[in-house]
N, C-alpha and C. Protein backbone atom coordinates (compact mmCIF):
# COMPACT_ATOMS: atom_id res chain seq x y z
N UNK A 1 165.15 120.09 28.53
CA UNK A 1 164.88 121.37 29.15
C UNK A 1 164.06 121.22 30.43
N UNK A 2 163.07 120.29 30.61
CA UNK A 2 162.57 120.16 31.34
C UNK A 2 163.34 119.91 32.77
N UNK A 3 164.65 119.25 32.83
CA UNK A 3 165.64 118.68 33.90
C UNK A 3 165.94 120.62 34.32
N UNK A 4 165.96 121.41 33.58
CA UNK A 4 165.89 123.03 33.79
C UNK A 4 164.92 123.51 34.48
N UNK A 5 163.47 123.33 34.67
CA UNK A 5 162.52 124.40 34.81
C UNK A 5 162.96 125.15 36.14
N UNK A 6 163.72 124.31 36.86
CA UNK A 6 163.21 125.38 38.63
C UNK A 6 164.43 126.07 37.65
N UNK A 7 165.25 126.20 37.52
CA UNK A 7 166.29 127.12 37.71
C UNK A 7 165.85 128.33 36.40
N UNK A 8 164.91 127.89 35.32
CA UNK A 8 164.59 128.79 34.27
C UNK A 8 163.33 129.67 34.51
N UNK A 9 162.80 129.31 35.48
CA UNK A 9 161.48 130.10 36.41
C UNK A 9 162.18 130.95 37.49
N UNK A 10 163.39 130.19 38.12
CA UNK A 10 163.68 131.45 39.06
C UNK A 10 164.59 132.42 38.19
N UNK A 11 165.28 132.30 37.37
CA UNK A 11 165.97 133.31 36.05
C UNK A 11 165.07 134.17 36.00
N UNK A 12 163.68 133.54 35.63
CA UNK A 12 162.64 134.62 34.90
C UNK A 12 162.17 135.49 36.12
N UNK A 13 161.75 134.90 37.54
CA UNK A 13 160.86 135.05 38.49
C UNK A 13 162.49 136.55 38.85
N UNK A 14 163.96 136.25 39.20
CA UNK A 14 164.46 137.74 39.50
C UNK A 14 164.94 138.52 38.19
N UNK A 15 164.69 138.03 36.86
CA UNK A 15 164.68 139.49 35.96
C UNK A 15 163.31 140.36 36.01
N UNK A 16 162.45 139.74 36.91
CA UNK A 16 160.73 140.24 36.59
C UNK A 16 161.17 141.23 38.00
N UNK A 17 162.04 141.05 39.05
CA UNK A 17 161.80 141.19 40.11
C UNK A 17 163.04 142.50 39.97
N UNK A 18 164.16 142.29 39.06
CA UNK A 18 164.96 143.30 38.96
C UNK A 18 164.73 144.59 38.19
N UNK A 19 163.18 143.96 37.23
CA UNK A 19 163.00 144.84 36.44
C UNK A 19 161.85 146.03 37.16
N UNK A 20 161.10 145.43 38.72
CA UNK A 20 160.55 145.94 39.55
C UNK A 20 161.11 147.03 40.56
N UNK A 21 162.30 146.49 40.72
CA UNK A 21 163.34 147.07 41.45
C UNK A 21 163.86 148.47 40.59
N UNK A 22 164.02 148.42 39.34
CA UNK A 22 164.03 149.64 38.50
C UNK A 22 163.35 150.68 38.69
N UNK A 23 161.93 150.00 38.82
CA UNK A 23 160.92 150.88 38.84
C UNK A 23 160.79 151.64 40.11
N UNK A 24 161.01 150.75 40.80
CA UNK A 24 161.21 151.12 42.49
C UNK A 24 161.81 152.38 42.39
N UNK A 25 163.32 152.07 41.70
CA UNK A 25 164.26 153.29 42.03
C UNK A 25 164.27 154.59 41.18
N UNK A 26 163.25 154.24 39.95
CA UNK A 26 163.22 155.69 39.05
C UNK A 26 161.85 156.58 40.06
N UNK A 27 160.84 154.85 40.70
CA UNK A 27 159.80 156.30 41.90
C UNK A 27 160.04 156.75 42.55
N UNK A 28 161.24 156.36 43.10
CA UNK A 28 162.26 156.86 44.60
C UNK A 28 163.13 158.35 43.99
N UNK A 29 163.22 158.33 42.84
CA UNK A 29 164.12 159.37 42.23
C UNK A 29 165.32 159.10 42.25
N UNK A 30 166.25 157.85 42.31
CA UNK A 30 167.35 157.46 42.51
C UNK A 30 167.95 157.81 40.66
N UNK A 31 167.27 158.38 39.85
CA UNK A 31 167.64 158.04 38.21
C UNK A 31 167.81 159.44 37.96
N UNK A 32 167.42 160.72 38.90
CA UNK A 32 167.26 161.60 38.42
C UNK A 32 167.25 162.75 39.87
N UNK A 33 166.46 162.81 40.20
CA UNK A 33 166.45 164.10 41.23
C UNK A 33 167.33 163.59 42.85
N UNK A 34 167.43 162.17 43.20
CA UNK A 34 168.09 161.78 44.20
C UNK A 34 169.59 160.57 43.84
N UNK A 35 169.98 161.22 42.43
CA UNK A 35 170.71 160.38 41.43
C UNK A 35 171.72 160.19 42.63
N UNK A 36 172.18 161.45 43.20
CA UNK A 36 173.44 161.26 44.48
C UNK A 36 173.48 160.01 45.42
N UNK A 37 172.27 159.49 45.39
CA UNK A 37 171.93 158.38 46.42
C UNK A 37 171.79 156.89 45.65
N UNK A 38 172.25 157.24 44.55
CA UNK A 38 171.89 156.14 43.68
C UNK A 38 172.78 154.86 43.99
N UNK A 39 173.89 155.15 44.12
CA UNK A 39 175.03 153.80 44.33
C UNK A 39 175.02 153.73 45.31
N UNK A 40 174.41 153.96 46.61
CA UNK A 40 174.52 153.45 47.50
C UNK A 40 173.12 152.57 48.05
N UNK A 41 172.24 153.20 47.27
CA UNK A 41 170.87 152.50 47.83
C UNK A 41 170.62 151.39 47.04
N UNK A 42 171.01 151.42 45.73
CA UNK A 42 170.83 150.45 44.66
C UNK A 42 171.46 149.09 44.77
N UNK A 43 172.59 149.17 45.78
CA UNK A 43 173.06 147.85 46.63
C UNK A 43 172.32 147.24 47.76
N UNK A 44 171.67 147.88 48.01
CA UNK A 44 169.78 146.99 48.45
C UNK A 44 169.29 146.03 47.48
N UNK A 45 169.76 146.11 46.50
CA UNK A 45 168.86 144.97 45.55
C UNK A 45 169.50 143.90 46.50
N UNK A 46 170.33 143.78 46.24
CA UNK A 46 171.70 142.63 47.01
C UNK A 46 170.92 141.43 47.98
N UNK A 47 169.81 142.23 48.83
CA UNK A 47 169.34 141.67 49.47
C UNK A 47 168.40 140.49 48.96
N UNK A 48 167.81 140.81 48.03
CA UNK A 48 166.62 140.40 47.42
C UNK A 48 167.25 139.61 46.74
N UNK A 49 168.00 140.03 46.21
CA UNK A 49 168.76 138.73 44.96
C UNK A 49 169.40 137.63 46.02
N UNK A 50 169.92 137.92 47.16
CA UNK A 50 170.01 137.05 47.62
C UNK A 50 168.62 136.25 47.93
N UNK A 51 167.91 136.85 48.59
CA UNK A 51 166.79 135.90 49.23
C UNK A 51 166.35 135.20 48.14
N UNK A 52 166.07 135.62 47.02
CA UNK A 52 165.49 134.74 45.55
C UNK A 52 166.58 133.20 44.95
N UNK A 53 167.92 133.77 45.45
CA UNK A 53 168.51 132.23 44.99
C UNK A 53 168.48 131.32 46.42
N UNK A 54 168.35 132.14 47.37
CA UNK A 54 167.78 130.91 48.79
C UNK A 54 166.81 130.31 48.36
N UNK A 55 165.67 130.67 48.20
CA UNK A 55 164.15 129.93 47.39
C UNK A 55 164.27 129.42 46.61
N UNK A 56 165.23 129.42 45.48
CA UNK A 56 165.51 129.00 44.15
C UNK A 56 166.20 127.81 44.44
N UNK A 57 167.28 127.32 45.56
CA UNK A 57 168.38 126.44 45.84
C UNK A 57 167.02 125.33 46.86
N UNK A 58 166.56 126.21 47.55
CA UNK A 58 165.79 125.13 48.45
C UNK A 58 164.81 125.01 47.69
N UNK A 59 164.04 125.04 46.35
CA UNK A 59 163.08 124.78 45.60
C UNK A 59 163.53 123.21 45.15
N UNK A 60 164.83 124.03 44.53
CA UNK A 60 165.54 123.00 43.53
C UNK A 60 165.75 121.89 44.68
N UNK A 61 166.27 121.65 45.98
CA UNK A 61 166.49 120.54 46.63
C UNK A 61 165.36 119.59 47.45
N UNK A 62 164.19 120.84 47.31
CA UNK A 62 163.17 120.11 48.21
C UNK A 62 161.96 118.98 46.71
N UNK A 63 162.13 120.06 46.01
CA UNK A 63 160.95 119.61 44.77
C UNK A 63 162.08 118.45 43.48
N UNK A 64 162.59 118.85 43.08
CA UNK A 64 164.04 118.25 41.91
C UNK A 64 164.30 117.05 42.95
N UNK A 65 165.10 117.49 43.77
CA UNK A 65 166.30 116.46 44.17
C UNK A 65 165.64 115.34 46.04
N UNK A 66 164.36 115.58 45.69
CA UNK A 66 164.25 114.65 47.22
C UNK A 66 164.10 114.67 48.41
N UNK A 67 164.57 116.27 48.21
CA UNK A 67 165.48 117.14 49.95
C UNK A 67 166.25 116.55 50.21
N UNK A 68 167.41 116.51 49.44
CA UNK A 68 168.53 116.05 49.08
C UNK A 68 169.68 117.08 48.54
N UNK A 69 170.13 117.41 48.71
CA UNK A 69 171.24 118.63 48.06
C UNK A 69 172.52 118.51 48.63
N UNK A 70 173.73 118.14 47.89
CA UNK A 70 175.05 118.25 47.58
C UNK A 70 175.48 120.05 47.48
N UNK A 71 176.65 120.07 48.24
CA UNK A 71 177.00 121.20 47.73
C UNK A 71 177.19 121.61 46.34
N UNK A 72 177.94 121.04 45.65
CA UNK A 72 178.35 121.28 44.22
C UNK A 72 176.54 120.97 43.42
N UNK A 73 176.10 120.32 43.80
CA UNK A 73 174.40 120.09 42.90
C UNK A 73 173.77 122.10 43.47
N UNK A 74 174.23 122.03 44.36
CA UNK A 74 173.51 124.10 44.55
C UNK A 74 173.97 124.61 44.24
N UNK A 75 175.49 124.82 44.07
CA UNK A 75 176.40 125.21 43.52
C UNK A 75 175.64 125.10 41.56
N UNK A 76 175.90 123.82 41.18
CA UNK A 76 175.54 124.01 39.66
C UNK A 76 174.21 124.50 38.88
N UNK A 77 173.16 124.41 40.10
CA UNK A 77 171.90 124.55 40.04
C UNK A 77 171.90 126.47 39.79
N UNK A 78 172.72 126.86 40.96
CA UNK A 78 172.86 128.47 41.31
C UNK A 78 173.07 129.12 39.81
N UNK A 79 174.67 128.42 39.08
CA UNK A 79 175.29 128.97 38.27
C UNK A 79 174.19 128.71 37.10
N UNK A 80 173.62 127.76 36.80
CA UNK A 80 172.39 127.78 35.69
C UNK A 80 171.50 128.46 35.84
N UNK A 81 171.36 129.07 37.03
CA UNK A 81 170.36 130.33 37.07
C UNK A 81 170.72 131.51 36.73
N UNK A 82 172.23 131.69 37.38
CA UNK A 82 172.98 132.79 36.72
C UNK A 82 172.84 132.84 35.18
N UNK A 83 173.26 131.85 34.64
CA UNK A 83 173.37 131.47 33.20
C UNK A 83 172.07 131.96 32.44
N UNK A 84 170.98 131.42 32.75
CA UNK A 84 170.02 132.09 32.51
C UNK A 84 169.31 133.64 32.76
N UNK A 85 170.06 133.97 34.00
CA UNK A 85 169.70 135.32 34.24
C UNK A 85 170.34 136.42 33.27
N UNK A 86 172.15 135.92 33.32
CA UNK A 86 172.75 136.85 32.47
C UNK A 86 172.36 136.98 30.72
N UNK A 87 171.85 135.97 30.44
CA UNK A 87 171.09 135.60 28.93
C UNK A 87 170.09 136.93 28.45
N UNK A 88 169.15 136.60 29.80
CA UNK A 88 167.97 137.23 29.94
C UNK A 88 168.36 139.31 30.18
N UNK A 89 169.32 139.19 30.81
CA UNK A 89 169.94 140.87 30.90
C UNK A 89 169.71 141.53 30.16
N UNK A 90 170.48 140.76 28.82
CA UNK A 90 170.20 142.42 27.58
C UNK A 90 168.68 142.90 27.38
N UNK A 91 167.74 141.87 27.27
CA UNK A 91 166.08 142.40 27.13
C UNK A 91 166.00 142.90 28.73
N UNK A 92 166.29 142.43 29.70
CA UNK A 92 166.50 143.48 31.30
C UNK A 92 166.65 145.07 31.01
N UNK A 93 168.02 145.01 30.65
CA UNK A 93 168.92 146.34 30.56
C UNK A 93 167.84 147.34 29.31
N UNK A 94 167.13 146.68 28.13
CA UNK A 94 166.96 147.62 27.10
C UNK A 94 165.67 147.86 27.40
N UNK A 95 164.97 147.32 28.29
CA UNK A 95 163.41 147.71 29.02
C UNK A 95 163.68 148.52 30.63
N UNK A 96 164.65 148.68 30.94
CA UNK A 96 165.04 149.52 32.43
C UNK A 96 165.51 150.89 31.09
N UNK A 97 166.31 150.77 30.14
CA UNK A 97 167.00 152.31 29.94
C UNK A 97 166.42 152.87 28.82
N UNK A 98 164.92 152.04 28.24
CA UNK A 98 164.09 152.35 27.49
C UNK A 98 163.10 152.87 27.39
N UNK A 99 162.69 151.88 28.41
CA UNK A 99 161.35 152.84 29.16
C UNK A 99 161.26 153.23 30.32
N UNK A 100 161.20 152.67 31.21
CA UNK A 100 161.71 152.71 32.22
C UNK A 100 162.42 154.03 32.81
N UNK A 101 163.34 154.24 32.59
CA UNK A 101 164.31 154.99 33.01
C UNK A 101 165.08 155.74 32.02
N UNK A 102 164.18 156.29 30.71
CA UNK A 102 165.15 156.41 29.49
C UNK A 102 166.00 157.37 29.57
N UNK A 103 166.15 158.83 30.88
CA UNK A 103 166.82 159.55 31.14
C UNK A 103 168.06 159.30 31.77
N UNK A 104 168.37 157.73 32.31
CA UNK A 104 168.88 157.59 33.55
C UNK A 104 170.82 157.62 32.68
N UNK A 105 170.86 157.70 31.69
CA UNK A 105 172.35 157.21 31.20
C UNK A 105 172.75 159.43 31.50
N UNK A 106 171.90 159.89 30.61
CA UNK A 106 172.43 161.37 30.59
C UNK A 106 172.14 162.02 31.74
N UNK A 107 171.18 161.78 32.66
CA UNK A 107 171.29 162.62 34.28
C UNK A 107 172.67 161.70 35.05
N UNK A 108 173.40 160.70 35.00
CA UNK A 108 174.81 159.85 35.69
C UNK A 108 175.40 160.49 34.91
N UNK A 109 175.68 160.92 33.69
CA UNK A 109 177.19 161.61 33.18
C UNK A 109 177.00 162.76 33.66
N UNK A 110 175.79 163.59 33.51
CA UNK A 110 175.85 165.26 33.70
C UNK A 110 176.15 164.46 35.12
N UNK A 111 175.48 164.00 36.45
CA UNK A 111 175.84 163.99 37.69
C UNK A 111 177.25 163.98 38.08
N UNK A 112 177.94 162.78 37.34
CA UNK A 112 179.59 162.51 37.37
C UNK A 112 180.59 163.57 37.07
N UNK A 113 179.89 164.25 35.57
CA UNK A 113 180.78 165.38 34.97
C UNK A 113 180.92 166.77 36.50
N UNK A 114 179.94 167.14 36.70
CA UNK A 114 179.30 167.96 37.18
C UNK A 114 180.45 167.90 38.62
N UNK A 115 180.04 166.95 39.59
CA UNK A 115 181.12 166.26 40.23
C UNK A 115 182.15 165.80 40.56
N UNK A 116 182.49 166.28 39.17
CA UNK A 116 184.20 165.70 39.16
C UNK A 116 184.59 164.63 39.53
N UNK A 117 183.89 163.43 39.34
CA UNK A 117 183.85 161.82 39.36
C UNK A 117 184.23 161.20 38.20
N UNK A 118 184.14 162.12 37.23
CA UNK A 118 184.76 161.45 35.85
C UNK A 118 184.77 162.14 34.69
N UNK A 119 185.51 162.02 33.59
CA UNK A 119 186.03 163.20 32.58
C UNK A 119 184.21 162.82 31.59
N UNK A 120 183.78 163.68 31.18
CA UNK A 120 182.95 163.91 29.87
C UNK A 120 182.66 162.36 29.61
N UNK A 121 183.92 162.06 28.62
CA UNK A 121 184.44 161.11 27.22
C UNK A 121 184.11 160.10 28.59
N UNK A 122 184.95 159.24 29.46
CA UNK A 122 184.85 158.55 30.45
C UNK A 122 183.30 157.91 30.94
N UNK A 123 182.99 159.42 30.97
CA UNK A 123 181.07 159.32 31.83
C UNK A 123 180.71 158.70 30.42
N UNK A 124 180.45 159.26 29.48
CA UNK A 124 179.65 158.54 28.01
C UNK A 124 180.13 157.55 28.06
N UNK A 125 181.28 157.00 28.11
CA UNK A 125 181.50 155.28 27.95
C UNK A 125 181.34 154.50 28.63
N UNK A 126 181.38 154.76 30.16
CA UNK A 126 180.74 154.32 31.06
C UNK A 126 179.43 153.63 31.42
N UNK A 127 178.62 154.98 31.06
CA UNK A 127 177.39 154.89 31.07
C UNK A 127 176.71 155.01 29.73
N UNK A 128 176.43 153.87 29.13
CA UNK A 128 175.49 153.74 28.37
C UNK A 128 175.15 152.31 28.08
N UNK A 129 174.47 152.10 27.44
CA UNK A 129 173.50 150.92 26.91
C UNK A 129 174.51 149.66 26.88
N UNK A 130 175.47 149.95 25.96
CA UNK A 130 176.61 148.95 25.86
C UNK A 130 177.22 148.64 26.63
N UNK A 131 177.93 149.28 27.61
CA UNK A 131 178.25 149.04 29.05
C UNK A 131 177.69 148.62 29.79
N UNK A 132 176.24 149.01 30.43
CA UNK A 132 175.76 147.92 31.04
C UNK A 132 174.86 146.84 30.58
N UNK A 133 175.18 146.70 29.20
CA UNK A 133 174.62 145.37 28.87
C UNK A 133 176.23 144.60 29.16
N UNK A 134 177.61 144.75 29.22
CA UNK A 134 178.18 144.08 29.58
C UNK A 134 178.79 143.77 30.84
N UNK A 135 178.07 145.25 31.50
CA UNK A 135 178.15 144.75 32.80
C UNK A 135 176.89 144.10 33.52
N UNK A 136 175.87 143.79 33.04
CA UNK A 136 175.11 143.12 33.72
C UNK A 136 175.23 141.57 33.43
N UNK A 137 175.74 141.38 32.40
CA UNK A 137 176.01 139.68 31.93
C UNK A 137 177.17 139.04 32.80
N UNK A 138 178.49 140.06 33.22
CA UNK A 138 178.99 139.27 33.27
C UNK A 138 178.67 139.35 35.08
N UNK A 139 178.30 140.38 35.16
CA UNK A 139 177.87 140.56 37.18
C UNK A 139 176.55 139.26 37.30
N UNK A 140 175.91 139.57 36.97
CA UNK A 140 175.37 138.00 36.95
C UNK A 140 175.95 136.68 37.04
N UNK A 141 176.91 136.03 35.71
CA UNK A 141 177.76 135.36 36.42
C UNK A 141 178.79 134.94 37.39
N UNK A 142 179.52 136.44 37.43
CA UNK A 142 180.52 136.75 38.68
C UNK A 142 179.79 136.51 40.31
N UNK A 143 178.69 137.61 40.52
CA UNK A 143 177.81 137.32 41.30
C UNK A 143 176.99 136.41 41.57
N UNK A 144 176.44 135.74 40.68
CA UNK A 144 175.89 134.12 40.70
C UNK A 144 176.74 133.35 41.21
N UNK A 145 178.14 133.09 40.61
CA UNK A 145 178.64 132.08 41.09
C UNK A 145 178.68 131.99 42.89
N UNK A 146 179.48 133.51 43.00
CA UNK A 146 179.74 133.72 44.94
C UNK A 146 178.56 133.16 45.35
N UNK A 147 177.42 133.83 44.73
CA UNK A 147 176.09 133.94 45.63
C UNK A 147 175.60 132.50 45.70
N UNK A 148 176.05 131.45 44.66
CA UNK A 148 175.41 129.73 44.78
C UNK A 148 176.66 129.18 45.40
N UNK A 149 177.36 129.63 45.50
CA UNK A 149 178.41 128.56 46.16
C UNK A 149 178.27 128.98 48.00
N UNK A 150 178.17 130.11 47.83
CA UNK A 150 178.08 130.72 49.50
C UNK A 150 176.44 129.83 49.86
N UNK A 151 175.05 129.81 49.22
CA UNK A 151 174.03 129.52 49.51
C UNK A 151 173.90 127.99 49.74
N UNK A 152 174.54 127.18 48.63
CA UNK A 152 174.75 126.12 48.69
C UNK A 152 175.26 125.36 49.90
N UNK A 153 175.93 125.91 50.58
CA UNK A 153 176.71 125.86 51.93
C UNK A 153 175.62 125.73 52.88
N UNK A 154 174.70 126.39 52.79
CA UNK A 154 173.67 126.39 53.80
C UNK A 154 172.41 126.00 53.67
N UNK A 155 171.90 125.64 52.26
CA UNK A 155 170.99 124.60 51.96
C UNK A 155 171.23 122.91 51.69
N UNK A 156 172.27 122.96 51.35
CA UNK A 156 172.83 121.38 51.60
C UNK A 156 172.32 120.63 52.28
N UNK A 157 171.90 119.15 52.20
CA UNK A 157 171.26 118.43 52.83
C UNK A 157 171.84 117.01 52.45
N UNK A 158 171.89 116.41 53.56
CA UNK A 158 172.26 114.71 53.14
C UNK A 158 170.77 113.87 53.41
């Protein structure tokens, strides 16, 4: 485990940082009174998650590997962070729609219903607990992978 730590500290260091970002957006009112603005501002995280696996890839190549980094070594380094991040999601997801934000599943269906963005039955399945516990596992890996193979490209070092 130890051949793990950078990549199981930066796992921990952006679920601490996504679970900040929650908070961010239930003080902003993005969960409830500015819910309309919600999908579009909430792709701002994007930024941050990027900048955290830049730090995380050049951690891993400057401290681990020598300052030394292979593409495919940032690349595998990235996806074990993913790996660990998406692990870490479901305790993410059940502390953002628990406490956090425990209104945020029934103000998105009334918003959607309301809107005509999606039927009732649709909005409830959509949005709830179970859903995005499976959409945050697998967007983590989906997104991990792009995001270490694209980063890797540009921390690489011979």
């Amino acid at each position: 485990m130890k051949k793990f730590t950078t990549e199981i500290k930066w796992a921990l260091l952006f679920t601490i940082v996504a679970l900040l970002w929650m908070v961010l957006e239930k003080a902003l009112g993005w969960h409830d009174e500015h819910i309309a603005k919600h999908a579009i501002y909430t792709n701002f995280f994007a930024v941050i998650a990027i900048a955290l696996y830049v730090f995380a890839l050049v951690e891993k190549r400057n401290k681990d590997l020598g300052g030394k980094m292979t593409w495919f070594q940032g690349v595998a380094s990235g996806m074990l962070i993913s790996v660990f991040v998406a692990i870490l999601s479901p305790l993410a997801q059940y502390i953002t729609y628990e406490f956090i934000s425990p209104d945020y599943f029934t103000n998105m269906i009334d918003y959607v219903v309301e809107n005509d963005k999606m039927t009732q039955n649709n909005a409830e399945v959509y949005f709830s607990l179970k859903s995005y516990l499976l959409q945050a596992a697998f967007g983590a890996l989906g997104m991990g992978a792009v995001t270490s193979a694209i980063i890797a490209l540009f921390v690489r070092k011979k």
